[in-house]
PDB file of N, CA and C in Angstrom:
ATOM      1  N   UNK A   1      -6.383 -23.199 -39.102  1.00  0.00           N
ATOM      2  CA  UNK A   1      -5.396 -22.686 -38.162  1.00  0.00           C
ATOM      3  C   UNK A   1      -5.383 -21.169 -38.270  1.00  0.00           C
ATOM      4  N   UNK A   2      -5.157 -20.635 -37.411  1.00  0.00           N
ATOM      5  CA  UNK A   2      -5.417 -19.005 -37.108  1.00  0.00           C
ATOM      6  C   UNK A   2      -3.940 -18.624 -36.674  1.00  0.00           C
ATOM      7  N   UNK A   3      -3.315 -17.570 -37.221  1.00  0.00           N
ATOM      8  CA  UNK A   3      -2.195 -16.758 -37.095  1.00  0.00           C
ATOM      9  C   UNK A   3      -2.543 -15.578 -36.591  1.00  0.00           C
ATOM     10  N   UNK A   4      -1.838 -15.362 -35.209  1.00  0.00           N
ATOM     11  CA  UNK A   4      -2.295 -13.765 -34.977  1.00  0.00           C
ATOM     12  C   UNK A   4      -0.456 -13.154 -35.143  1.00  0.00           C
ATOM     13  N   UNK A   5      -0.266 -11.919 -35.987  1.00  0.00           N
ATOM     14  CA  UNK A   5       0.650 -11.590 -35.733  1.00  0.00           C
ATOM     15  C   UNK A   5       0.835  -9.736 -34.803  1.00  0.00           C
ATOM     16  N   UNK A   6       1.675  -9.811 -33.832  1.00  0.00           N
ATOM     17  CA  UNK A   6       1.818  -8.533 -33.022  1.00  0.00           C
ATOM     18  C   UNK A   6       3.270  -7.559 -33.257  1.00  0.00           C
ATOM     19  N   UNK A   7       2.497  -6.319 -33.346  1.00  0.00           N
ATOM     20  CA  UNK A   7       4.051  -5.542 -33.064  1.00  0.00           C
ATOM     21  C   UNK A   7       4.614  -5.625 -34.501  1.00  0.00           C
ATOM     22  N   UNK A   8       3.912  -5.733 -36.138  1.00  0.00           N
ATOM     23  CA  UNK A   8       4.286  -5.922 -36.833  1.00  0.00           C
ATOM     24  C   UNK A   8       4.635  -4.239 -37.535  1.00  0.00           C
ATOM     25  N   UNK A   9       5.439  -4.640 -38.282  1.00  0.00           N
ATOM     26  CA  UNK A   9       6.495  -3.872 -39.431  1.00  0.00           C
ATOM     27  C   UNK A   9       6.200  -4.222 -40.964  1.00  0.00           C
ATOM     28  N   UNK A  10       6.261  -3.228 -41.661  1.00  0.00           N
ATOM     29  CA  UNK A  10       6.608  -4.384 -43.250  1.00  0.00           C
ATOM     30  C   UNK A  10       7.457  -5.112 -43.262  1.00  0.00           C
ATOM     31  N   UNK A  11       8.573  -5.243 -42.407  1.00  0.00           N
ATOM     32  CA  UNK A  11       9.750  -6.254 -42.673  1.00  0.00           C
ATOM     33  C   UNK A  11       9.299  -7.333 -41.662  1.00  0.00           C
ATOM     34  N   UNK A  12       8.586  -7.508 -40.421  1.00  0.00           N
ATOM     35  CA  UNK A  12       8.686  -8.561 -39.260  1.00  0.00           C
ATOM     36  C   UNK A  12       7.488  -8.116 -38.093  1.00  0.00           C
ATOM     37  N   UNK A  13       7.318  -8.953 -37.944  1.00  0.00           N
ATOM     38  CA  UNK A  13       6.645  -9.141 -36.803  1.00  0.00           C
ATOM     39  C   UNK A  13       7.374  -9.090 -35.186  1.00  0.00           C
ATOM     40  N   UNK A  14       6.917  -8.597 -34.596  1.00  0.00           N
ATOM     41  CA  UNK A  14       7.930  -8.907 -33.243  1.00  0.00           C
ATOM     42  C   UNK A  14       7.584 -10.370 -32.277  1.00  0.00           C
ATOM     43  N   UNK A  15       6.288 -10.885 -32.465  1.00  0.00           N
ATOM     44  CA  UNK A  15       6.412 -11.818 -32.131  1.00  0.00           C
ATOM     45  C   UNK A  15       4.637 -12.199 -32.818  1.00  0.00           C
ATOM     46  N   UNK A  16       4.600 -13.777 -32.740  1.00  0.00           N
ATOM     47  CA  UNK A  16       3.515 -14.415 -34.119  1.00  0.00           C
ATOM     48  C   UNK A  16       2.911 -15.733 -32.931  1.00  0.00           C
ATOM     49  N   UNK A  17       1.916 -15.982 -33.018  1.00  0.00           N
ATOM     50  CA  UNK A  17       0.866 -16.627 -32.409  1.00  0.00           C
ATOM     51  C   UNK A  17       0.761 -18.122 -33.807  1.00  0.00           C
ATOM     52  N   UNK A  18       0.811 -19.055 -33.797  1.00  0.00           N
ATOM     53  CA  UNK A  18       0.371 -20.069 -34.911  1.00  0.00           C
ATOM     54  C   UNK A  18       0.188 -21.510 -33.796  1.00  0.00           C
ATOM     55  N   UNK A  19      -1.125 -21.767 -33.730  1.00  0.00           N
ATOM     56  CA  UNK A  19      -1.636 -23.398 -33.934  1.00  0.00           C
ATOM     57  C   UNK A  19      -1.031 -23.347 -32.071  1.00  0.00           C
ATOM     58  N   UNK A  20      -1.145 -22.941 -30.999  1.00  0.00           N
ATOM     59  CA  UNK A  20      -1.187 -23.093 -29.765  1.00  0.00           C
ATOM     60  C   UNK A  20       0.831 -22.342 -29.688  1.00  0.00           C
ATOM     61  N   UNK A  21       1.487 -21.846 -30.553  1.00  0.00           N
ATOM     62  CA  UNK A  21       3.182 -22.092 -30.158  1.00  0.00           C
ATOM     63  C   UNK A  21       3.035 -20.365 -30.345  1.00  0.00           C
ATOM     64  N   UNK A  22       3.789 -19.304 -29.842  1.00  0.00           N
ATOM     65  CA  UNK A  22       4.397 -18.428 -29.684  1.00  0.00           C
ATOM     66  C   UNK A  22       5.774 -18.631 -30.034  1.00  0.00           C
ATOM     67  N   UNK A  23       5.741 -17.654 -31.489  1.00  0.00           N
ATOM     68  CA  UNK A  23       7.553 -17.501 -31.946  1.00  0.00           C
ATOM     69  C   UNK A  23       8.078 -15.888 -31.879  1.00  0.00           C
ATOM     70  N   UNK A  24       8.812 -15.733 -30.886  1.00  0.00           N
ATOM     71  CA  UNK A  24       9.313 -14.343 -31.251  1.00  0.00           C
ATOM     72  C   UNK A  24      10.586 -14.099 -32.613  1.00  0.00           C
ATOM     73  N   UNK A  25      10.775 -13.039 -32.979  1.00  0.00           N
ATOM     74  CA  UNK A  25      11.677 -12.755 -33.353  1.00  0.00           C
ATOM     75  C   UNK A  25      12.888 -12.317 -32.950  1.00  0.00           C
ATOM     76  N   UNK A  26      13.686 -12.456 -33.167  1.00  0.00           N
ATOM     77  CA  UNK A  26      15.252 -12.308 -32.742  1.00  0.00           C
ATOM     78  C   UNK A  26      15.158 -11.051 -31.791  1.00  0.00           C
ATOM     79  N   UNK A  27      14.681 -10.871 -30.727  1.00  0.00           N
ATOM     80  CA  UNK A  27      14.913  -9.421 -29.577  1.00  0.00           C
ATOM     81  C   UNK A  27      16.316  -8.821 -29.844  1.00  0.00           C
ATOM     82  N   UNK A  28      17.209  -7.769 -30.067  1.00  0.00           N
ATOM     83  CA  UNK A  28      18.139  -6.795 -29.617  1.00  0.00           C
ATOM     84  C   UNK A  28      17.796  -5.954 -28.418  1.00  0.00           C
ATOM     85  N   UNK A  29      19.089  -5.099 -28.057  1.00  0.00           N
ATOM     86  CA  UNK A  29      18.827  -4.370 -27.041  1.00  0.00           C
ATOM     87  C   UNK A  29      18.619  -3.254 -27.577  1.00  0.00           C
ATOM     88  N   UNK A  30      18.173  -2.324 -26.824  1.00  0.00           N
ATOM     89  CA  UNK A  30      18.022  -1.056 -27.307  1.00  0.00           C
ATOM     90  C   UNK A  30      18.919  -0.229 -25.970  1.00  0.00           C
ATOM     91  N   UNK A  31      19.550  -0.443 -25.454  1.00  0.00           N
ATOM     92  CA  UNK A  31      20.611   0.228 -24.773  1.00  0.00           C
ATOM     93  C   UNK A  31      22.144  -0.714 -25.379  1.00  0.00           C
ATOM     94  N   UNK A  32      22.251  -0.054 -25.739  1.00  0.00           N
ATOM     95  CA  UNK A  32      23.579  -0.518 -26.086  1.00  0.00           C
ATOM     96  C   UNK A  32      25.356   0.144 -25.576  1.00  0.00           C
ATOM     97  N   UNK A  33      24.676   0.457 -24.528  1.00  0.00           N
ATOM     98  CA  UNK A  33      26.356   1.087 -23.607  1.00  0.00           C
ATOM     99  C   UNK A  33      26.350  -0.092 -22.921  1.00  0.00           C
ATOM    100  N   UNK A  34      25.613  -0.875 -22.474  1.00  0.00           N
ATOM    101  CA  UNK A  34      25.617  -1.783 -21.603  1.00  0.00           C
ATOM    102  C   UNK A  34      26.481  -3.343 -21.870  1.00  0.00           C
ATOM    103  N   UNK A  35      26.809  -3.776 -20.777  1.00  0.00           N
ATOM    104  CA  UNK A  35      27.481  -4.676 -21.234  1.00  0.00           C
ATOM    105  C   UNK A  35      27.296  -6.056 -21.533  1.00  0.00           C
ATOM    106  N   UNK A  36      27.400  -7.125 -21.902  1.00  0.00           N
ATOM    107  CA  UNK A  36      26.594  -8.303 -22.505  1.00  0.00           C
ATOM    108  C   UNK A  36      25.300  -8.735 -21.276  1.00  0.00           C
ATOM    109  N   UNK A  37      25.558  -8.994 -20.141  1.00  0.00           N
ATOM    110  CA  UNK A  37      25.377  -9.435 -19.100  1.00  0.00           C
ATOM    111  C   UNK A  37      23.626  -8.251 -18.799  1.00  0.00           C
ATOM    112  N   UNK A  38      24.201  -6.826 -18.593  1.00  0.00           N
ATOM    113  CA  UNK A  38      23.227  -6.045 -19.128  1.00  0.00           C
ATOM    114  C   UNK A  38      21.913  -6.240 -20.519  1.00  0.00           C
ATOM    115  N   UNK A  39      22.807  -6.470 -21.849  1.00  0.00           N
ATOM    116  CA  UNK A  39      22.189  -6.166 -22.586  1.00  0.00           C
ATOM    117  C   UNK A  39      21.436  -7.936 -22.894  1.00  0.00           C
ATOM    118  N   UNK A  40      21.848  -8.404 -22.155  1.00  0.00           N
ATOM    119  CA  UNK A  40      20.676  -9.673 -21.919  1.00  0.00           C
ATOM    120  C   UNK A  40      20.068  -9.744 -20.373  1.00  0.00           C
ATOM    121  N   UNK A  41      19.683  -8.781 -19.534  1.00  0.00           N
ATOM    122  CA  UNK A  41      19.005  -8.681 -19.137  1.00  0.00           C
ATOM    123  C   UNK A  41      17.748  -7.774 -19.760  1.00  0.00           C
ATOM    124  N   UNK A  42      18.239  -6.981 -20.186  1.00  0.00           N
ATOM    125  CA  UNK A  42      17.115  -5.998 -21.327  1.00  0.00           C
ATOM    126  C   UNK A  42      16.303  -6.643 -22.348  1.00  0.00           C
ATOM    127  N   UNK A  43      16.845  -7.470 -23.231  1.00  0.00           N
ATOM    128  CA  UNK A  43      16.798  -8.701 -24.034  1.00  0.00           C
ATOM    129  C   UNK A  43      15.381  -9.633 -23.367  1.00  0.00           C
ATOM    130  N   UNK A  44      16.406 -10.142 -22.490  1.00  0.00           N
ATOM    131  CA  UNK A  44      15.241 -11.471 -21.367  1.00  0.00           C
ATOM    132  C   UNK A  44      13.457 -10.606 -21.110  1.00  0.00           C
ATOM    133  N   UNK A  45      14.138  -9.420 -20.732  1.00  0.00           N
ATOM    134  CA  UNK A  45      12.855  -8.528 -20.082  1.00  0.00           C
ATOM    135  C   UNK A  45      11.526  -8.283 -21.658  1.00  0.00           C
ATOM    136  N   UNK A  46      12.199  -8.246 -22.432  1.00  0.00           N
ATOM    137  CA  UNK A  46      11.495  -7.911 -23.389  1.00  0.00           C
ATOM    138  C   UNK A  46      10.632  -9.035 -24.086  1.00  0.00           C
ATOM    139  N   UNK A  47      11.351  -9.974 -24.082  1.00  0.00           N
ATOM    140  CA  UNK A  47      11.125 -11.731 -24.560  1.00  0.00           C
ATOM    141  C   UNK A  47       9.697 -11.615 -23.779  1.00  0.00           C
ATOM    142  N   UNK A  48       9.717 -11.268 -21.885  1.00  0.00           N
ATOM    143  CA  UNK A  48       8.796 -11.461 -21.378  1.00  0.00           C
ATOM    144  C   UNK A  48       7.534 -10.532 -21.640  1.00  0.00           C
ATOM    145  N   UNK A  49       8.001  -9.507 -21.556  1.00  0.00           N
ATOM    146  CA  UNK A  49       6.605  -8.746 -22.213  1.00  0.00           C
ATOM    147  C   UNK A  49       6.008  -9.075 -23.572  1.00  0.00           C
ATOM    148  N   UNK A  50       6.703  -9.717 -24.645  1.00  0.00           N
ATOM    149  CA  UNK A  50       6.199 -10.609 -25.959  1.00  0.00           C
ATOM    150  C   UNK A  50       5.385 -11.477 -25.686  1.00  0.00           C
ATOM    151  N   UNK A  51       5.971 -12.201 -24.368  1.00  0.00           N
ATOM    152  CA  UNK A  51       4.900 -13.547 -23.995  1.00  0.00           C
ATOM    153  C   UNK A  51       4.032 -13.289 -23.303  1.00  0.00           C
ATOM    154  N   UNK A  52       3.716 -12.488 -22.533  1.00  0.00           N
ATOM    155  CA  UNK A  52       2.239 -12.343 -22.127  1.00  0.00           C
ATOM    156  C   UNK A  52       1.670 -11.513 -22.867  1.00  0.00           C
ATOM    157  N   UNK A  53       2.209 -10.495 -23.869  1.00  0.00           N
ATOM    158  CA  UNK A  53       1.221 -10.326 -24.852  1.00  0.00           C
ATOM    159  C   UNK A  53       0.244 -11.416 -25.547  1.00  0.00           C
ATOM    160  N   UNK A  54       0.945 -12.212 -25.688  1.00  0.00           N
ATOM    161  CA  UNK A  54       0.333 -13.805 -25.949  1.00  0.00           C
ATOM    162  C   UNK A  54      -0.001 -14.466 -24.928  1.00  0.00           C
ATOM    163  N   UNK A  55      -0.232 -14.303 -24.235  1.00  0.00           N
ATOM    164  CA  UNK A  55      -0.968 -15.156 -22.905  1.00  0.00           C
ATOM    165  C   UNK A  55       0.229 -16.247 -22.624  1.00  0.00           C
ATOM    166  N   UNK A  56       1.440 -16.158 -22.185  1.00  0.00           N
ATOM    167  CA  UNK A  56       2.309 -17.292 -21.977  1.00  0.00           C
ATOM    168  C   UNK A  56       3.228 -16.889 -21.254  1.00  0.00           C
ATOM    169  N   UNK A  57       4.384 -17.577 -21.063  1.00  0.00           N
ATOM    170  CA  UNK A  57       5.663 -17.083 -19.763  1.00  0.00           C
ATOM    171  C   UNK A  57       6.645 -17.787 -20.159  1.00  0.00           C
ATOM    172  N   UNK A  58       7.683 -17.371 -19.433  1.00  0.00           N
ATOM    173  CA  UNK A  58       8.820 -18.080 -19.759  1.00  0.00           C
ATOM    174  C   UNK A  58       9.121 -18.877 -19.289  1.00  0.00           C
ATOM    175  N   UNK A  59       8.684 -19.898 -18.565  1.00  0.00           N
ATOM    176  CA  UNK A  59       8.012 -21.028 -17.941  1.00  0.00           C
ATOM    177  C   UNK A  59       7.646 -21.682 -19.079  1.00  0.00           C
ATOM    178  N   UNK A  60       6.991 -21.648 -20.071  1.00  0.00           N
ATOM    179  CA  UNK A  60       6.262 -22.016 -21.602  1.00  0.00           C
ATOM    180  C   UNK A  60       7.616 -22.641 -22.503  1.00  0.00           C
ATOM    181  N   UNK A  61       8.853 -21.723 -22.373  1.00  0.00           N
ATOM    182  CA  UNK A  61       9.387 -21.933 -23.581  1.00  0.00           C
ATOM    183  C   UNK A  61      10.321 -22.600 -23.964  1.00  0.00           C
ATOM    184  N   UNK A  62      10.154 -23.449 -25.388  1.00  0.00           N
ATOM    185  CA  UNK A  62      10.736 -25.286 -25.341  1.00  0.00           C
ATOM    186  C   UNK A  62      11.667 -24.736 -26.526  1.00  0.00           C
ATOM    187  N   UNK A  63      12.539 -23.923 -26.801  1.00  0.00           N
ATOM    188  CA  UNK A  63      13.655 -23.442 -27.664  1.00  0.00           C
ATOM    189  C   UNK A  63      14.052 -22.191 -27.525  1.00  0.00           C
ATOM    190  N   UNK A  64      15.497 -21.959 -27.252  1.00  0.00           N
ATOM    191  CA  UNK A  64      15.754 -20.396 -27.257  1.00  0.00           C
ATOM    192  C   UNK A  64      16.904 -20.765 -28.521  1.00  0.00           C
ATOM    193  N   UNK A  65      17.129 -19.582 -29.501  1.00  0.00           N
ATOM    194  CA  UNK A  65      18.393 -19.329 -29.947  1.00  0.00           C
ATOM    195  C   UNK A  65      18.993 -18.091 -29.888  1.00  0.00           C
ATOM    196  N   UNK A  66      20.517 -18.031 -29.093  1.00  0.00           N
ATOM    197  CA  UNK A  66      20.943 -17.111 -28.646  1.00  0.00           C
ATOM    198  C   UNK A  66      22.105 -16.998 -30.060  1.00  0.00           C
ATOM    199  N   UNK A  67      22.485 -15.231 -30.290  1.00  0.00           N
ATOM    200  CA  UNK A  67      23.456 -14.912 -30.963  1.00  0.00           C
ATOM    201  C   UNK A  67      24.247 -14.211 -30.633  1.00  0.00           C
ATOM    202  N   UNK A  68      25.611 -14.465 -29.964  1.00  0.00           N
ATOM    203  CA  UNK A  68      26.560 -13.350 -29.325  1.00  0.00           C
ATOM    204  C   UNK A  68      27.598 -12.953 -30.424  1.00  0.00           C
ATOM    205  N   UNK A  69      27.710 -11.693 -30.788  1.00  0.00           N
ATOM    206  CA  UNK A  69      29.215 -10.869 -31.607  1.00  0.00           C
ATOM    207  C   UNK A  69      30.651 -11.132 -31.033  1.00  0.00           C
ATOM    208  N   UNK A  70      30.343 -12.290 -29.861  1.00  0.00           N
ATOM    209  CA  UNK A  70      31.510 -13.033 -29.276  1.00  0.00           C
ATOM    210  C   UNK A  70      31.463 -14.122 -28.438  1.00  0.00           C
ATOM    211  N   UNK A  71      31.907 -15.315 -29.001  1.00  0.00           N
ATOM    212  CA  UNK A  71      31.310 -16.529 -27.927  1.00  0.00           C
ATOM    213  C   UNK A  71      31.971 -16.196 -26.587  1.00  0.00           C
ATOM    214  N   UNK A  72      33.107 -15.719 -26.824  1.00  0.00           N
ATOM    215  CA  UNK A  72      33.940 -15.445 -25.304  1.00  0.00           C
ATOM    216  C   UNK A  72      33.106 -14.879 -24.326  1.00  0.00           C
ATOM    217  N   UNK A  73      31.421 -14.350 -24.884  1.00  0.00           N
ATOM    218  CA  UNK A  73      30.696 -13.424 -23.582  1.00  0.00           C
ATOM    219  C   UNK A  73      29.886 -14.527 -23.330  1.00  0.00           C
ATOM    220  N   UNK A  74      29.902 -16.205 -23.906  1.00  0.00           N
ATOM    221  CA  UNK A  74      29.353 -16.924 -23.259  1.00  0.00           C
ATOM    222  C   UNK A  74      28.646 -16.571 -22.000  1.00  0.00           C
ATOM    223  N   UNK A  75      30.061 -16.348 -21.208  1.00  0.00           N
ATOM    224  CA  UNK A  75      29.711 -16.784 -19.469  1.00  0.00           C
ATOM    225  C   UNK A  75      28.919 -15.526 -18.944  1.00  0.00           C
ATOM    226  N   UNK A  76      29.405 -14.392 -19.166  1.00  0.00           N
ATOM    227  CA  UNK A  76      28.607 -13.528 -19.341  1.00  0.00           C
ATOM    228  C   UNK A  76      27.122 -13.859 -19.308  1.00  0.00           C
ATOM    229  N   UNK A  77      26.673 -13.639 -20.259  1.00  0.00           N
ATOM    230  CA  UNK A  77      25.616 -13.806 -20.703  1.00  0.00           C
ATOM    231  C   UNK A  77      24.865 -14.895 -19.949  1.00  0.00           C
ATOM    232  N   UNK A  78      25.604 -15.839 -19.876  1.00  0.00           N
ATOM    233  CA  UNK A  78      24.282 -16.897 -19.373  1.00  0.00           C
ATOM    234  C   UNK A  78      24.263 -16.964 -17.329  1.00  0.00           C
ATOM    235  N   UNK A  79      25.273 -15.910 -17.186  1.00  0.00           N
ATOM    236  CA  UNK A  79      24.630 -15.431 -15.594  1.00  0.00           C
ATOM    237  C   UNK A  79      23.521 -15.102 -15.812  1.00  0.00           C
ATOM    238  N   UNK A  80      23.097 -13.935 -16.604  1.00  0.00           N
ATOM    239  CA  UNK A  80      21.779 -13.477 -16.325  1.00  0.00           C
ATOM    240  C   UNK A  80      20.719 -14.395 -17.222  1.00  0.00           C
ATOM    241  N   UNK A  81      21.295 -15.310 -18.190  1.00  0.00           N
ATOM    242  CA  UNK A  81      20.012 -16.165 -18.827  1.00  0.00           C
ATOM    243  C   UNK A  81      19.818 -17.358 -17.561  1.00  0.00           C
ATOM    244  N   UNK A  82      20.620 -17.935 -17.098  1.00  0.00           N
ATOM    245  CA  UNK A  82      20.368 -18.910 -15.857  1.00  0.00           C
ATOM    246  C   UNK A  82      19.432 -18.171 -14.534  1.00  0.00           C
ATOM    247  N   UNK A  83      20.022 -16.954 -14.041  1.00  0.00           N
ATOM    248  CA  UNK A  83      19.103 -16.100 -13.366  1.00  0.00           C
ATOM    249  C   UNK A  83      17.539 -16.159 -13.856  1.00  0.00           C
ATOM    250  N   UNK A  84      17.682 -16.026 -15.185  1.00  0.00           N
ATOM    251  CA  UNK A  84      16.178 -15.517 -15.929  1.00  0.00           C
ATOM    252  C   UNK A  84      15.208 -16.924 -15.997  1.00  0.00           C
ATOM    253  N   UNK A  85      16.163 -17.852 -16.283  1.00  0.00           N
ATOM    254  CA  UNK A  85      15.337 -19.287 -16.300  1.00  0.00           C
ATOM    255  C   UNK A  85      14.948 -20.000 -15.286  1.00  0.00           C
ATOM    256  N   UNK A  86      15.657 -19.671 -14.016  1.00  0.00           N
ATOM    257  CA  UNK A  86      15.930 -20.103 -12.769  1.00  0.00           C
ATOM    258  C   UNK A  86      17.006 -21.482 -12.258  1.00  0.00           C
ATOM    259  N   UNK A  87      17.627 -21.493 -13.268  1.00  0.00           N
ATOM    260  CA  UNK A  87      18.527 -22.767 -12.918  1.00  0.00           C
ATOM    261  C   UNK A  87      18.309 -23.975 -13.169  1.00  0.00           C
ATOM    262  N   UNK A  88      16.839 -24.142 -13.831  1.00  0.00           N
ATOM    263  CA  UNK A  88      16.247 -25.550 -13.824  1.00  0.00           C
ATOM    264  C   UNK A  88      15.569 -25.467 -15.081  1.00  0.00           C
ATOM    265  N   UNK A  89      14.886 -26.730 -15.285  1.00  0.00           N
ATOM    266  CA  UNK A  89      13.494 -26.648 -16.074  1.00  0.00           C
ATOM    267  C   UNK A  89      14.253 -26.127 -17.699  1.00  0.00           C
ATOM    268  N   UNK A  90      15.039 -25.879 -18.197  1.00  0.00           N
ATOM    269  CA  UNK A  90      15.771 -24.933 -19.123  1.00  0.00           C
ATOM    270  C   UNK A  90      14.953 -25.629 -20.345  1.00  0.00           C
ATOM    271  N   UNK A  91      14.762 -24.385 -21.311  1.00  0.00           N
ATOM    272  CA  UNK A  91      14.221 -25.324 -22.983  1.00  0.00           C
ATOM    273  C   UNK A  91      15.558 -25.589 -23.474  1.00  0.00           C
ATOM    274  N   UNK A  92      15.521 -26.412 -24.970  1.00  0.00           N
ATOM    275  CA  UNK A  92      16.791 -26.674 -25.660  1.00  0.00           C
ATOM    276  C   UNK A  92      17.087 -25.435 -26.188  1.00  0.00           C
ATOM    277  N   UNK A  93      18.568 -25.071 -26.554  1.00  0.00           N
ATOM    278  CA  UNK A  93      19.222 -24.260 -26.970  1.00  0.00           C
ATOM    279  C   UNK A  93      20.411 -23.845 -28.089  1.00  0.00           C
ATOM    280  N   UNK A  94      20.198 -23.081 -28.364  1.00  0.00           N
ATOM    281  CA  UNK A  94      21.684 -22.840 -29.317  1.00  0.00           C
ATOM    282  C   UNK A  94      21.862 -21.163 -29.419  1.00  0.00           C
ATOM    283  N   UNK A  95      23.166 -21.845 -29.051  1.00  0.00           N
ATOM    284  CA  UNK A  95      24.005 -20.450 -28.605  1.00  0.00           C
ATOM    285  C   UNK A  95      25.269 -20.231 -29.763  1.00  0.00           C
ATOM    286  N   UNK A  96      25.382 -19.363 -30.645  1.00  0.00           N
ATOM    287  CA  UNK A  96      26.044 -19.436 -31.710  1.00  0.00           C
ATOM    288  C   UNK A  96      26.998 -17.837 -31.848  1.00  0.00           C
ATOM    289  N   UNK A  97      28.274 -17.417 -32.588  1.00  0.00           N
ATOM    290  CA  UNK A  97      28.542 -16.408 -32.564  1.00  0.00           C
ATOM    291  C   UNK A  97      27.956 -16.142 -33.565  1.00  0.00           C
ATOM    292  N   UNK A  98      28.037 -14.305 -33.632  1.00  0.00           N
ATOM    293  CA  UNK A  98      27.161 -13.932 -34.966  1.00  0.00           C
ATOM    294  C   UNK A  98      27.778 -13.072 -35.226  1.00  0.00           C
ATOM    295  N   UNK A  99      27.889 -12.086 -36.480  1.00  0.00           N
ATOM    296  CA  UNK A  99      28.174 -10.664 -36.337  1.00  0.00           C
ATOM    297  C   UNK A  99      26.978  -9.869 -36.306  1.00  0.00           C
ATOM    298  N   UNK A 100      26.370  -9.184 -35.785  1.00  0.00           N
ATOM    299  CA  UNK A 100      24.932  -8.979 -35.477  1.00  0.00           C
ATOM    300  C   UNK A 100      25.019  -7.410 -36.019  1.00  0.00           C
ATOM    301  N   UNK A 101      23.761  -6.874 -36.462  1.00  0.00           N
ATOM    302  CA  UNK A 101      23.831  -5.724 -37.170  1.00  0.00           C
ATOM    303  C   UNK A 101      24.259  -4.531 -36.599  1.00  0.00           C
ATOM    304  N   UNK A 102      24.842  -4.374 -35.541  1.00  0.00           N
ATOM    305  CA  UNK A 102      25.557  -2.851 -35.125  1.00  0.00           C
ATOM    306  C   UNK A 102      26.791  -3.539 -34.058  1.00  0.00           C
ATOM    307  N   UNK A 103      27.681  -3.100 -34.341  1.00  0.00           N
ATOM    308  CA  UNK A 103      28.854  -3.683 -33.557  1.00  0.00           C
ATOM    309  C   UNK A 103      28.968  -3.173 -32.236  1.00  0.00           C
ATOM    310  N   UNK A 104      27.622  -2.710 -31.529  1.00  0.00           N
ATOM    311  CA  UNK A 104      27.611  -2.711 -29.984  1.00  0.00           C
ATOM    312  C   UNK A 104      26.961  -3.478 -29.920  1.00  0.00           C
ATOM    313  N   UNK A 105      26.185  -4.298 -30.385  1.00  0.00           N
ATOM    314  CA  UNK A 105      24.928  -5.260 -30.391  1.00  0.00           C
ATOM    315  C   UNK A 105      26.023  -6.190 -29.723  1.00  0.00           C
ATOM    316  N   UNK A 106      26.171  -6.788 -28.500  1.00  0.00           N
ATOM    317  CA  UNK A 106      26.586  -7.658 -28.235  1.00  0.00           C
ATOM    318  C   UNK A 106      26.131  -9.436 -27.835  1.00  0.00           C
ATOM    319  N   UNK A 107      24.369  -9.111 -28.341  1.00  0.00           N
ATOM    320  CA  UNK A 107      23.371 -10.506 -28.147  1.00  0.00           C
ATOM    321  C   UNK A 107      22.021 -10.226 -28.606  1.00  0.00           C
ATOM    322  N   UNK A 108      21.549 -11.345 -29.214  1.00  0.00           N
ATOM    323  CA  UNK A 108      19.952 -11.198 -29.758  1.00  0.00           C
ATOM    324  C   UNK A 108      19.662 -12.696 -29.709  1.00  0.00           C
ATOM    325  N   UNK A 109      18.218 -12.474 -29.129  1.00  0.00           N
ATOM    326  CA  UNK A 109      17.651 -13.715 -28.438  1.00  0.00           C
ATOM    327  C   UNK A 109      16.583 -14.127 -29.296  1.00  0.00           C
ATOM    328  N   UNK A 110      15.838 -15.226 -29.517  1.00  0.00           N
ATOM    329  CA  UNK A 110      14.679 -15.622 -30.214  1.00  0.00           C
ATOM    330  C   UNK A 110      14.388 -16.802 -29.370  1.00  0.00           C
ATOM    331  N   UNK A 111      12.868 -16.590 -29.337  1.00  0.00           N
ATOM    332  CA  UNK A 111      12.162 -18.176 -28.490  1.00  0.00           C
ATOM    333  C   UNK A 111      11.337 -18.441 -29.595  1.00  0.00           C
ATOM    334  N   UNK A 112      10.771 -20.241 -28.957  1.00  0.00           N
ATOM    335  CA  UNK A 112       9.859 -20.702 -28.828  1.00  0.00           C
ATOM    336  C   UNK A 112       8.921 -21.133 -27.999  1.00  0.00           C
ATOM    337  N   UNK A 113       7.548 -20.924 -27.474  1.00  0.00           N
ATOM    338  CA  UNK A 113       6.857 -21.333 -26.444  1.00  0.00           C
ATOM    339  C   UNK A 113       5.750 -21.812 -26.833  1.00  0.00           C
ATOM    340  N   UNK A 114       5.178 -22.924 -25.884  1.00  0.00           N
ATOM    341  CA  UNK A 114       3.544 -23.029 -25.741  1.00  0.00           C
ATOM    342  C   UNK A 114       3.255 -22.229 -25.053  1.00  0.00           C
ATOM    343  N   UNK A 115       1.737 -21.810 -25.322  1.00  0.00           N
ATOM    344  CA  UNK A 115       0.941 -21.177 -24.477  1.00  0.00           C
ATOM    345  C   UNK A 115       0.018 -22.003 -23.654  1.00  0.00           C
TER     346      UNK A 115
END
């Protein structure tokens, strides 16, 4: 089995290739004035440029886990993740509160996909 890893750090990889599956790592935003709804559209956008670095789409992906610094931005948030998925077809999920490492961080996303 062959591991390709991309976008790596000494601490992480940004996203890892193993045995046909694409795993990213937990995405943040990097605008952080923005508001949940925003900062998971920034989020979503980035997920996608991970996956075709790997030859795949978001069409591909059979697990997301979402982490909000407030479940109350639920609804928020999943306007623009339903937008992003298209309403259908959705992978399984978990959506959990977190306290996430900077207290504007209001969401950080992680998939799983086939390619």
């Amino acid at each position: 089995m062959s591991i390709t890893r991309h976008e790596s750090s000494s601490v992480y990889s940004k996203v890892v290739e193993a045995n046909g599956t694409v795993y990213t790592a937990g995405v943040v935003p990097a605008d952080l004035s923005r508001d949940v709804k925003g900062q998971t559209e920034e989020v979503l956008g980035e997920i996608d440029r991970l996956l075709a670095l790997c030859g795949t789409t978001r069409a591909n992906i059979v697990s997301a886990t979402i982490w909000l610094s407030d479940i109350r931005l639920r609804e928020a948030m999943n306007e623009a993740w339903i937008a992003w998925v298209g309403g259908k077809d959705a992978p399984v999920r978990a959506c959990v509160e977190a306290k996430l490492v900077d207290p504007r961080m209001l969401v950080e996303i992680a998939v799983v996909a086939v390619k």
